[in-house]
C-alpha atoms as a PDB file:
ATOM      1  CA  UNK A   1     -42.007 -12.371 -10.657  1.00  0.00           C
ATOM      2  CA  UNK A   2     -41.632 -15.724  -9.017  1.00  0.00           C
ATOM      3  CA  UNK A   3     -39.630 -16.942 -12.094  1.00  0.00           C
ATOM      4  CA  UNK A   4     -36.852 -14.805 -10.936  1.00  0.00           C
ATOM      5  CA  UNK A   5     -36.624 -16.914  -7.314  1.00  0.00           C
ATOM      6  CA  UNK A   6     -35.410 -20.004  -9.111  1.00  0.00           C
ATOM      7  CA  UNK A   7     -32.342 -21.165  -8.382  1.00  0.00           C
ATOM      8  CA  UNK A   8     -31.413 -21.589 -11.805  1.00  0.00           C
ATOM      9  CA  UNK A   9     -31.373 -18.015 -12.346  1.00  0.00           C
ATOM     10  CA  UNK A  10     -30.375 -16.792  -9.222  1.00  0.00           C
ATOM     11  CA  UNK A  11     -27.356 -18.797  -8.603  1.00  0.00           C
ATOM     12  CA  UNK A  12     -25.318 -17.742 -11.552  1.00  0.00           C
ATOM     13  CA  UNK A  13     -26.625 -14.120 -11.479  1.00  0.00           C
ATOM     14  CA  UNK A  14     -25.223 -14.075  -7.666  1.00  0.00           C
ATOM     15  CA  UNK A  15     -21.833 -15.122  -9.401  1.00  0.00           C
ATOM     16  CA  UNK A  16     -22.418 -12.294 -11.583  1.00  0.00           C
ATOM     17  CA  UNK A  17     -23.248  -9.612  -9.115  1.00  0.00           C
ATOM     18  CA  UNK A  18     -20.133 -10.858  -6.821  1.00  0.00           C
ATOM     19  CA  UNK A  19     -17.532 -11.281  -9.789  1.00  0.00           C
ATOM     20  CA  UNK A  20     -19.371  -7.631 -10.718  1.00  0.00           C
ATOM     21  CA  UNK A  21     -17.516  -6.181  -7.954  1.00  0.00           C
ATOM     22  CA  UNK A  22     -14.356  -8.087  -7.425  1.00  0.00           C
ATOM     23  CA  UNK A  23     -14.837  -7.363  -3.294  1.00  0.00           C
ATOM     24  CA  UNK A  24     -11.708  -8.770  -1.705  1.00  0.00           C
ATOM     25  CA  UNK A  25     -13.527 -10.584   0.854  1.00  0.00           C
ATOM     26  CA  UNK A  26     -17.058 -11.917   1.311  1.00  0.00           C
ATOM     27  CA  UNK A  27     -19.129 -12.511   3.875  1.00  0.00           C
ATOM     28  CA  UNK A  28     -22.267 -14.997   3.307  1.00  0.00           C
ATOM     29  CA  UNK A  29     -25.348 -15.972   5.027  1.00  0.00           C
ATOM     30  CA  UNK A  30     -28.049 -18.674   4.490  1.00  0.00           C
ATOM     31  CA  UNK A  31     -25.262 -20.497   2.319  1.00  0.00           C
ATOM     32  CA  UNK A  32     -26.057 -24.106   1.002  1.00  0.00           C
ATOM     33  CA  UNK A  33     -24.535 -23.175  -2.239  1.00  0.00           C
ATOM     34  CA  UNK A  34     -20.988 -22.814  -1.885  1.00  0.00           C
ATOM     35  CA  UNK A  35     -19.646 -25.421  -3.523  1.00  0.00           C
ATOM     36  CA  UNK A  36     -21.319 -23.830  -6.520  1.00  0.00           C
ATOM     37  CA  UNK A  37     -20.012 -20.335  -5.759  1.00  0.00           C
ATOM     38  CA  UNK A  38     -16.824 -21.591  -5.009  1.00  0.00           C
ATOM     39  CA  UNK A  39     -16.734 -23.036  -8.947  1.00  0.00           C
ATOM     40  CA  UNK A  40     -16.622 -19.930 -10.337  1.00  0.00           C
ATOM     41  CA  UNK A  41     -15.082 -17.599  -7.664  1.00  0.00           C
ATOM     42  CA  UNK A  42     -11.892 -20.070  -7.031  1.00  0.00           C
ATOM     43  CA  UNK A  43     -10.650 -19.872 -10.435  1.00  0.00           C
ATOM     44  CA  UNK A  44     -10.667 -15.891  -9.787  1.00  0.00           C
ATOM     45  CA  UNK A  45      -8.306 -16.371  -7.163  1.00  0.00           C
ATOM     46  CA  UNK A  46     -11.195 -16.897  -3.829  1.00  0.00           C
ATOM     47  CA  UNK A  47     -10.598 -19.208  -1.063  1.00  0.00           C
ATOM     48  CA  UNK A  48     -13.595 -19.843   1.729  1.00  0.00           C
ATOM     49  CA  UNK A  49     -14.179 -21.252   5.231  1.00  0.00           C
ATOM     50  CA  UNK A  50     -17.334 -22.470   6.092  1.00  0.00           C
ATOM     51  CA  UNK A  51     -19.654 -23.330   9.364  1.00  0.00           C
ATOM     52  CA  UNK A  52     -22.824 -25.200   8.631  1.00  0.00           C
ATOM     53  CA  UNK A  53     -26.303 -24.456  10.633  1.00  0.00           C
ATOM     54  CA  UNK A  54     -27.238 -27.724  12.718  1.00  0.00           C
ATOM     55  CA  UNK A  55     -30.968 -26.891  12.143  1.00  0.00           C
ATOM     56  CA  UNK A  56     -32.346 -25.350   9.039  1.00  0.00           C
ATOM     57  CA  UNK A  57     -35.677 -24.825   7.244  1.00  0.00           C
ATOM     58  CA  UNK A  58     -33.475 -26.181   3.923  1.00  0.00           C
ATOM     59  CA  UNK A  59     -36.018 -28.923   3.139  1.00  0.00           C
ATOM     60  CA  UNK A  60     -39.452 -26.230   1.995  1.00  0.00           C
ATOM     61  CA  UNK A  61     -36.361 -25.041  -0.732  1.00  0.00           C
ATOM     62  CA  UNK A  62     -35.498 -28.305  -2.191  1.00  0.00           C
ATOM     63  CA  UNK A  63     -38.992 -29.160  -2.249  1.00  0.00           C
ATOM     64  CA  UNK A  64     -39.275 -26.033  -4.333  1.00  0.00           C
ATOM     65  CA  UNK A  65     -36.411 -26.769  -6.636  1.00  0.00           C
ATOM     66  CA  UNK A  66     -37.605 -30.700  -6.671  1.00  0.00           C
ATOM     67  CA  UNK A  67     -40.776 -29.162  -8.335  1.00  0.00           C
ATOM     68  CA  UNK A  68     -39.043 -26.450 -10.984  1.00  0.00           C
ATOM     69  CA  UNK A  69     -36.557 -29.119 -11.756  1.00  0.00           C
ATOM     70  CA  UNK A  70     -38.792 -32.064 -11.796  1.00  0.00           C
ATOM     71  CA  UNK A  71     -36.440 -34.464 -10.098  1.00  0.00           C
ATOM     72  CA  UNK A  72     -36.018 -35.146  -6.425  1.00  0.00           C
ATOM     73  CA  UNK A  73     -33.802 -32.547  -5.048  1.00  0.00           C
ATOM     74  CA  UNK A  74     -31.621 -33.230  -1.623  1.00  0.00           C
ATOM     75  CA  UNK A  75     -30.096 -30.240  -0.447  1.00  0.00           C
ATOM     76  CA  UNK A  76     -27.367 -29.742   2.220  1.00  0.00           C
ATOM     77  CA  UNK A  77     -27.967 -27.380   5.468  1.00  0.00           C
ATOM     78  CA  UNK A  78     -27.332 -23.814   4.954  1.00  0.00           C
ATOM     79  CA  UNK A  79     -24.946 -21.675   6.539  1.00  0.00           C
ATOM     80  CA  UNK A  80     -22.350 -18.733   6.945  1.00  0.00           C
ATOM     81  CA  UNK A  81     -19.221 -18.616   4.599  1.00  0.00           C
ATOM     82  CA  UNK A  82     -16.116 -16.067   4.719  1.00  0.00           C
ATOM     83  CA  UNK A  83     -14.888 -15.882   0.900  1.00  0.00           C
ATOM     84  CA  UNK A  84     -11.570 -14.087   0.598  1.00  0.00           C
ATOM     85  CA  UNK A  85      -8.799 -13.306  -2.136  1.00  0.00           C
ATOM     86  CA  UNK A  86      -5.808 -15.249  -1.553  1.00  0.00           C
ATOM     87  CA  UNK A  87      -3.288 -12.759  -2.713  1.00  0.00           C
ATOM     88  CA  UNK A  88      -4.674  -9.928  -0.428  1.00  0.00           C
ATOM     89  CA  UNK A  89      -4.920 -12.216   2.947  1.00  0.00           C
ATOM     90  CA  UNK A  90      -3.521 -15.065   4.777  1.00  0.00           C
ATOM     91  CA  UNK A  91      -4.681 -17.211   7.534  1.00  0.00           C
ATOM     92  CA  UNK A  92      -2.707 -16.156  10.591  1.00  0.00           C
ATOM     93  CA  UNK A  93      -4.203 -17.936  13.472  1.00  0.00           C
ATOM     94  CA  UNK A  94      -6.830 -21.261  13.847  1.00  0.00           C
ATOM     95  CA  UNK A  95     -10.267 -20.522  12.694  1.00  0.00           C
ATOM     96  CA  UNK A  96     -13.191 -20.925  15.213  1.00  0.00           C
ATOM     97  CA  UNK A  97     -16.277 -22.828  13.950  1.00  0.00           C
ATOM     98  CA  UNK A  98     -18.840 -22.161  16.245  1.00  0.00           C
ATOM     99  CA  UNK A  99     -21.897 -24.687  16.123  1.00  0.00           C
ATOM    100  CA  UNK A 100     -25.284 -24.072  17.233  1.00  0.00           C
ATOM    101  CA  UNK A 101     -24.685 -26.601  20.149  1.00  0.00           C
ATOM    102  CA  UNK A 102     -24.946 -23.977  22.753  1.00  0.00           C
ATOM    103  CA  UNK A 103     -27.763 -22.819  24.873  1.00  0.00           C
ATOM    104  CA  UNK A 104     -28.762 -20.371  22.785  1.00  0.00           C
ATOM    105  CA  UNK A 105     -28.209 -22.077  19.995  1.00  0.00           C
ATOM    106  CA  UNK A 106     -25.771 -19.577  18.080  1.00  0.00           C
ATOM    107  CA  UNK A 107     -23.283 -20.449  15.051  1.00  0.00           C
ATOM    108  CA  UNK A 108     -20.599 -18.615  13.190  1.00  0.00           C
ATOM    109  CA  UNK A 109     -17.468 -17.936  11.923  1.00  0.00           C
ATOM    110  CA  UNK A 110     -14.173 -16.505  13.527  1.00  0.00           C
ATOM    111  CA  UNK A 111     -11.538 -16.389  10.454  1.00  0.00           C
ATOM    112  CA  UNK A 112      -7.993 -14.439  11.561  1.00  0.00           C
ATOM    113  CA  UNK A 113      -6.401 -13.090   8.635  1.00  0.00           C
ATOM    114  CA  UNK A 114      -3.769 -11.069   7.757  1.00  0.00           C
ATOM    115  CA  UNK A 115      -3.836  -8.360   5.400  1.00  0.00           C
ATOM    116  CA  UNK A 116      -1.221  -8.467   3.252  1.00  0.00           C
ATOM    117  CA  UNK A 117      -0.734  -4.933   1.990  1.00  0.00           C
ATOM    118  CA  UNK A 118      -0.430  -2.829   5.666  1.00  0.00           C
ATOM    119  CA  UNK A 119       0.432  -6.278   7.331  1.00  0.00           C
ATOM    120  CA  UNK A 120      -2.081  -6.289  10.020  1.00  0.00           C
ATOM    121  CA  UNK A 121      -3.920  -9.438  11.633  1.00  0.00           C
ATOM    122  CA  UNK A 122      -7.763  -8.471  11.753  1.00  0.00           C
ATOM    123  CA  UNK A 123     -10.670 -11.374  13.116  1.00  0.00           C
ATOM    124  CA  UNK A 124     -13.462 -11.677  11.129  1.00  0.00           C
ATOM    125  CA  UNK A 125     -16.590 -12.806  12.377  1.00  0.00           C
ATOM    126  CA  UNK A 126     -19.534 -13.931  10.412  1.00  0.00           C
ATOM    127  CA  UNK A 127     -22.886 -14.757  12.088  1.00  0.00           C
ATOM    128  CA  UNK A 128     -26.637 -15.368  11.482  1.00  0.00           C
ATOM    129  CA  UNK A 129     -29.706 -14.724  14.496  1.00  0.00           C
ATOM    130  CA  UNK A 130     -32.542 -15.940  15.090  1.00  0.00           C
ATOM    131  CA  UNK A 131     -35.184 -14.492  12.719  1.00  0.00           C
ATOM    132  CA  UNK A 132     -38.406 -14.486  14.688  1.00  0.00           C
ATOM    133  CA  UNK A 133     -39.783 -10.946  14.782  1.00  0.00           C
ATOM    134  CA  UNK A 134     -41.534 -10.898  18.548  1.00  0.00           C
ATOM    135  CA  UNK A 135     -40.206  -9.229  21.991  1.00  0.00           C
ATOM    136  CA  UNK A 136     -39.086 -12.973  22.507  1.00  0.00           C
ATOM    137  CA  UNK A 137     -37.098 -12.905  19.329  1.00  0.00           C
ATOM    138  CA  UNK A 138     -35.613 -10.011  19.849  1.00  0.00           C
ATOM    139  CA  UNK A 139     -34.161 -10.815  23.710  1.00  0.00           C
ATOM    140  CA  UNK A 140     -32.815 -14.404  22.131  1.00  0.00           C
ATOM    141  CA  UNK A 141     -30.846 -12.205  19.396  1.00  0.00           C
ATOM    142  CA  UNK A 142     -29.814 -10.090  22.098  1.00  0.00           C
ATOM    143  CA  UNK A 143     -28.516 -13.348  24.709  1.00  0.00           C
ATOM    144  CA  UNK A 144     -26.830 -15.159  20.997  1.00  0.00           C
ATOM    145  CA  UNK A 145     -24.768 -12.123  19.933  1.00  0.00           C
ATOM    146  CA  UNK A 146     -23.315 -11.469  23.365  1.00  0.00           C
ATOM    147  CA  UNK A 147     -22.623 -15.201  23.974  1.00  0.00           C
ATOM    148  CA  UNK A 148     -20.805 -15.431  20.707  1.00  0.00           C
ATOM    149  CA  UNK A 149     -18.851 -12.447  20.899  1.00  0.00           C
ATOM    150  CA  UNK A 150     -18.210 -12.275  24.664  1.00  0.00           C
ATOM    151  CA  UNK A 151     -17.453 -16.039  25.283  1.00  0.00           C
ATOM    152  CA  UNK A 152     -17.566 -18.541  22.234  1.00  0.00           C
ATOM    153  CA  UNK A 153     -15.679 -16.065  20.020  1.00  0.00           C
ATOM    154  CA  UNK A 154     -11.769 -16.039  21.036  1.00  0.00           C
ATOM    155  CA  UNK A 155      -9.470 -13.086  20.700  1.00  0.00           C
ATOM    156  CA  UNK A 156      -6.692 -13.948  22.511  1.00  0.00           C
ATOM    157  CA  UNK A 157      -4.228 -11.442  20.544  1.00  0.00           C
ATOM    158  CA  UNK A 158      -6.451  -8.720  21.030  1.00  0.00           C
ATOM    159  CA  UNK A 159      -7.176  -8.346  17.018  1.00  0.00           C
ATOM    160  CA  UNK A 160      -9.215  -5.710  15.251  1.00  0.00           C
ATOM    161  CA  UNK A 161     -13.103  -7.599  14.741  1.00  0.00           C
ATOM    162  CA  UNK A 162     -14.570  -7.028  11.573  1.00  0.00           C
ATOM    163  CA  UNK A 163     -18.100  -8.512  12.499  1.00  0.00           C
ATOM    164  CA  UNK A 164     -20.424  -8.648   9.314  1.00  0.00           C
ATOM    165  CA  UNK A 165     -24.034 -10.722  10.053  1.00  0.00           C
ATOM    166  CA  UNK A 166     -27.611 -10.468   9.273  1.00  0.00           C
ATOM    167  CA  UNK A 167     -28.826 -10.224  12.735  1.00  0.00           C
ATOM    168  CA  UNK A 168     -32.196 -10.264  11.653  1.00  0.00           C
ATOM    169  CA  UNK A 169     -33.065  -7.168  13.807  1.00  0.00           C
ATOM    170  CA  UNK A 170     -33.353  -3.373  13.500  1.00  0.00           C
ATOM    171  CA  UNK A 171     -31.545  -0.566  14.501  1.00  0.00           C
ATOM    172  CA  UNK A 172     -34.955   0.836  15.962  1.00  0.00           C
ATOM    173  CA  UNK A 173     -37.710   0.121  17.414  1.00  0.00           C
ATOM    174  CA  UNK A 174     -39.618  -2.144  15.169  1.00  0.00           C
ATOM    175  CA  UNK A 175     -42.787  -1.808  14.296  1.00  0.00           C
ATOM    176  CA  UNK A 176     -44.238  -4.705  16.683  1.00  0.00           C
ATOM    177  CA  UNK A 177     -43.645  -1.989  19.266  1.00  0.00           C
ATOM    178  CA  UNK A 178     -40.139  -3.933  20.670  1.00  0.00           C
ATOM    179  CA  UNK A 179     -36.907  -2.228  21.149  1.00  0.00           C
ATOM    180  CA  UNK A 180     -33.212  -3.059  19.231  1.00  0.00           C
ATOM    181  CA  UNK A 181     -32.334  -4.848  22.033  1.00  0.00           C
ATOM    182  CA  UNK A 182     -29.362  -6.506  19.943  1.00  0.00           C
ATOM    183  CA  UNK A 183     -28.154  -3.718  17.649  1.00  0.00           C
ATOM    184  CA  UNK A 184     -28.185  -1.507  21.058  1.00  0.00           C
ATOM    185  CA  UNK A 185     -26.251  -4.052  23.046  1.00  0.00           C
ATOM    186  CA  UNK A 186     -23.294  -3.985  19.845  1.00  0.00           C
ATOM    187  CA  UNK A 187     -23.169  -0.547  19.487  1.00  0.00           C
ATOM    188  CA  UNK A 188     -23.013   0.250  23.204  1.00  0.00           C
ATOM    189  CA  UNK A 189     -19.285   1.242  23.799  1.00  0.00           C
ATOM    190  CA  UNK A 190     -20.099   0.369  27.678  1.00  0.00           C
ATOM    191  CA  UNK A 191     -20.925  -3.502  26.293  1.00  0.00           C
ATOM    192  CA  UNK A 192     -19.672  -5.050  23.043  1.00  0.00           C
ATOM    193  CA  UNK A 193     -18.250  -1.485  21.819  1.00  0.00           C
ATOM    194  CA  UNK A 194     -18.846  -1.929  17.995  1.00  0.00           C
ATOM    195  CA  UNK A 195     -19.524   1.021  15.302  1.00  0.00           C
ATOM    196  CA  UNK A 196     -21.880   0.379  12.602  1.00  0.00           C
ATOM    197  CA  UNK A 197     -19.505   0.698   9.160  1.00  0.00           C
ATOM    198  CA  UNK A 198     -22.658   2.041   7.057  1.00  0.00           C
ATOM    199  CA  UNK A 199     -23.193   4.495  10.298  1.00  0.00           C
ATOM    200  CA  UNK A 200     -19.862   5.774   9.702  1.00  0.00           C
ATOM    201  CA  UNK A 201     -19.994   6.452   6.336  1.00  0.00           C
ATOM    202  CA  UNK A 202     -23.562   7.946   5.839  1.00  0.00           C
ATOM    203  CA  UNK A 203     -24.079   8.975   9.384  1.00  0.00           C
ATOM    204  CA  UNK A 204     -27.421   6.648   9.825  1.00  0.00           C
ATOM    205  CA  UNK A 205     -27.850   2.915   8.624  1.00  0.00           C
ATOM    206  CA  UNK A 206     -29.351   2.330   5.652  1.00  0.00           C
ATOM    207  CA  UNK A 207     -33.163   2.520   4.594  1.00  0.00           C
ATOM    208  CA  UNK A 208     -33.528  -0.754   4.358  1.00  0.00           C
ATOM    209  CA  UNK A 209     -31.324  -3.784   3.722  1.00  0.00           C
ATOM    210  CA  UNK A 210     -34.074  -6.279   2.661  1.00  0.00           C
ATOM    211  CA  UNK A 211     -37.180  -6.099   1.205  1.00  0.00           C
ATOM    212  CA  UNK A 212     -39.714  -8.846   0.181  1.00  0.00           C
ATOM    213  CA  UNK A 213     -43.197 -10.004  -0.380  1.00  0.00           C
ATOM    214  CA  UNK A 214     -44.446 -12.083   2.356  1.00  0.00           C
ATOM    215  CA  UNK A 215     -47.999 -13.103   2.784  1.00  0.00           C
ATOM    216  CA  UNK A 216     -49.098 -10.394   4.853  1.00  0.00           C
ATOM    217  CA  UNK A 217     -48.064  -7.514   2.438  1.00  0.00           C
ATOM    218  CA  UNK A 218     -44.113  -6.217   2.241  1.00  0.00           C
ATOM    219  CA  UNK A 219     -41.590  -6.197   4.321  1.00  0.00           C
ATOM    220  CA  UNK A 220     -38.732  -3.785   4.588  1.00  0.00           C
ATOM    221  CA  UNK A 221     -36.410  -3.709   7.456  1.00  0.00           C
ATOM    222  CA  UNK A 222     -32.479  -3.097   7.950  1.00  0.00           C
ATOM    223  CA  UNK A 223     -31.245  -6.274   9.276  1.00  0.00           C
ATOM    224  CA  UNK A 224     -27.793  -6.875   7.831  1.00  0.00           C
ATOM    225  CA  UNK A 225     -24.291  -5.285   9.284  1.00  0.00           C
ATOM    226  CA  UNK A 226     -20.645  -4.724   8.809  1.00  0.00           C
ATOM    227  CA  UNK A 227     -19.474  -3.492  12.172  1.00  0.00           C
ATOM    228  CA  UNK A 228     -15.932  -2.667  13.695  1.00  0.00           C
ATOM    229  CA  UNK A 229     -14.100  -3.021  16.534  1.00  0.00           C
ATOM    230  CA  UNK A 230     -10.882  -1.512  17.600  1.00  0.00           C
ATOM    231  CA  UNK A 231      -8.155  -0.714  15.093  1.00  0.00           C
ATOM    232  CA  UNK A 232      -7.654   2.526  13.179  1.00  0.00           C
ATOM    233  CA  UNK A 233     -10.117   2.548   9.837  1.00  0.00           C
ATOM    234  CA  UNK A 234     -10.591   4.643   7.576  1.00  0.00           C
ATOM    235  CA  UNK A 235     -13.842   4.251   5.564  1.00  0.00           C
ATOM    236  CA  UNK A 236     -13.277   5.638   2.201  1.00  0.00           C
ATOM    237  CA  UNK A 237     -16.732   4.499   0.395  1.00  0.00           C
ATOM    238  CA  UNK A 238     -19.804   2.524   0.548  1.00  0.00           C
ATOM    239  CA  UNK A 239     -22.155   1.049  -2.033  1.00  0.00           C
ATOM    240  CA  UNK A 240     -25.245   2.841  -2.063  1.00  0.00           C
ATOM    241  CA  UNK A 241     -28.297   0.468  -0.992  1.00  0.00           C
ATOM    242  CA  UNK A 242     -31.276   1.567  -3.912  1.00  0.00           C
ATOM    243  CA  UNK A 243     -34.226   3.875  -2.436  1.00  0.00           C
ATOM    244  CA  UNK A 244     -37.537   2.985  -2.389  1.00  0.00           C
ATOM    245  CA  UNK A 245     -40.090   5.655  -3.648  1.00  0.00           C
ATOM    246  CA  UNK A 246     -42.758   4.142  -1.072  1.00  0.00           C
ATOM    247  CA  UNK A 247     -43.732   0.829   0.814  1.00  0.00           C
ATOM    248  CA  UNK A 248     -46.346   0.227  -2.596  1.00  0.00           C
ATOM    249  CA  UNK A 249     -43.757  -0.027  -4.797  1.00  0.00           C
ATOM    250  CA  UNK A 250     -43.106  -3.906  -5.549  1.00  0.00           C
ATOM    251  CA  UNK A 251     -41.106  -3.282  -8.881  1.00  0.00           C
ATOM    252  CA  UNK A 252     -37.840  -2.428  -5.948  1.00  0.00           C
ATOM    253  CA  UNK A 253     -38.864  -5.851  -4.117  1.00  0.00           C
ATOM    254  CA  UNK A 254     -35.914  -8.877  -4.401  1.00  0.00           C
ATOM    255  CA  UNK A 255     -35.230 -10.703  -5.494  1.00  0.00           C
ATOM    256  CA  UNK A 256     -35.942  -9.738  -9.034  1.00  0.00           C
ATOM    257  CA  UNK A 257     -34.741 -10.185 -12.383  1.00  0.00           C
ATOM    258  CA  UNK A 258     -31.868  -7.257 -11.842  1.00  0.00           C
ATOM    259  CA  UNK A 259     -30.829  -8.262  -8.512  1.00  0.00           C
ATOM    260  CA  UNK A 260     -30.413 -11.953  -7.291  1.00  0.00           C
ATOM    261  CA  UNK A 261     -30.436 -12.016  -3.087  1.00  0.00           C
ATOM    262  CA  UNK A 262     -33.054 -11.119  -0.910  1.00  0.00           C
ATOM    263  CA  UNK A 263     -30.808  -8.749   1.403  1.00  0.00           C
ATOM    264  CA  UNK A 264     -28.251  -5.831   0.042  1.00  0.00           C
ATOM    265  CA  UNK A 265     -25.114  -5.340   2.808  1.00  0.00           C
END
């Protein structure tokens, strides 16, 4: 139902489904509402650190909400957001904000924080790749994550990463017919070393971490993360992402009228 995209649902309902929870920390993608978020969520005790994306696709939304709200709309570039309970963590080091300024054009996050209950300093990263589905795609998502995390990235103390990001690529070969060039080069303990958290837990990734209508039929993929690197963890649970019965049924697309974002993570 195309009711249910509207902002004016979605954005409290994504309040909602966050306050559901109570997560002590958040990572966000494709943010260019967090000045709203941060209206509810602050009051709750939430703090937040923000990097905008230089170049976005922003202005085809505001058009949209220009026409539902029937007023001109400007809208600010989207981008990633940590979100984090104050009396669980404290900054403990200067935050990097990484702009897409760089040859291959790669933003994030790096947020140090300490966690206040086993007193350990932990660097969170928060990122967002390039979304083009091709072979091409795929080796630019594999050149952005290793530039970020191997050079514009610094972890000069050596911390535990806790890297969460919608790389917008698989875990296996896609169905184009090109390999997980990026989720390989993470998880490869002889490159950037990282374990998948859902992997960990369940002992595969998910079936699927987004699925939507687009105008060649549905798409379902696993494309969003939480990975870990160095540290001792211990993963006690994970949410369950919903099933899907088959690839026909559209009453499990999102967003819908249950379930506000596009992606589950």
């Amino acid at each position: 139902d195309k009711e249910a995209l509207q902002w004016t649902y979605r954005g409290i309902k994504l309040v909602e489904e966050i306050l559901r929870f109570e997560p002590d920390i958040i990572a966000i993608e494709e943010c260019d509402h967090l000045p709203f978020l941060m209206k509810y969520l602050s009051p709750k005790g939430y703090d937040s650190f923000y990097q905008i994306k230089d170049k976005s696709p922003i202005s085809k939304i505001a058009a949209a909400l220009s026409k539902e709200r029937n007023q001109e709309i400007k809208m600010e570039l989207d981008g990633v957001g940590l979100i984090y309970k104050t009396d669980k963590f404290d900054k403990c080091g200067d935050v990097q904000h990484i702009s897409s300024d760089n040859k291959e054009k790669i933003f994030g996050l790096g947020v140090p924080l300490k966690i206040k209950s086993i007193d350990q300093d932990v660097l969170f990263i928060v990122t967002h790749l390039k979304s083009t589905k091709s072979q091409e795609g795929e080796e630019l998502r594999e050149r952005q994550i290793n530039l970020l995390l191997k050079e514009l990235i610094k972890n000069d103390k050596n911390l535990p990463v806790i890297l969460c990001t919608d790389l917008n690529a698989n875990p296996i070969q896609n169905k184009k017919g090109y390999d997980p060039l990026c989720y390989n080069s993470i998880v490869d303990k002889d490159n950037l070393g990282y374990q998948s958290v859902y992997k960990l837990a369940n002992g595969k990734e998910p079936e699927y971490t987004t699925y939507k209508l687009r105008e060649h039929g549905t798409d379902k993929h696993v494309l969003d993360y939480i990975f870990l690197k160095d540290g001792k963890w211990n993963i006690h649970s994970v949410l369950d992402i919903p099933s899907v019965a088959s690839n026909e049924n559209t009453d499990s697309l999102i967003p819908n009228w249950h379930y506000p974002s596009d992606h589950f993570s």
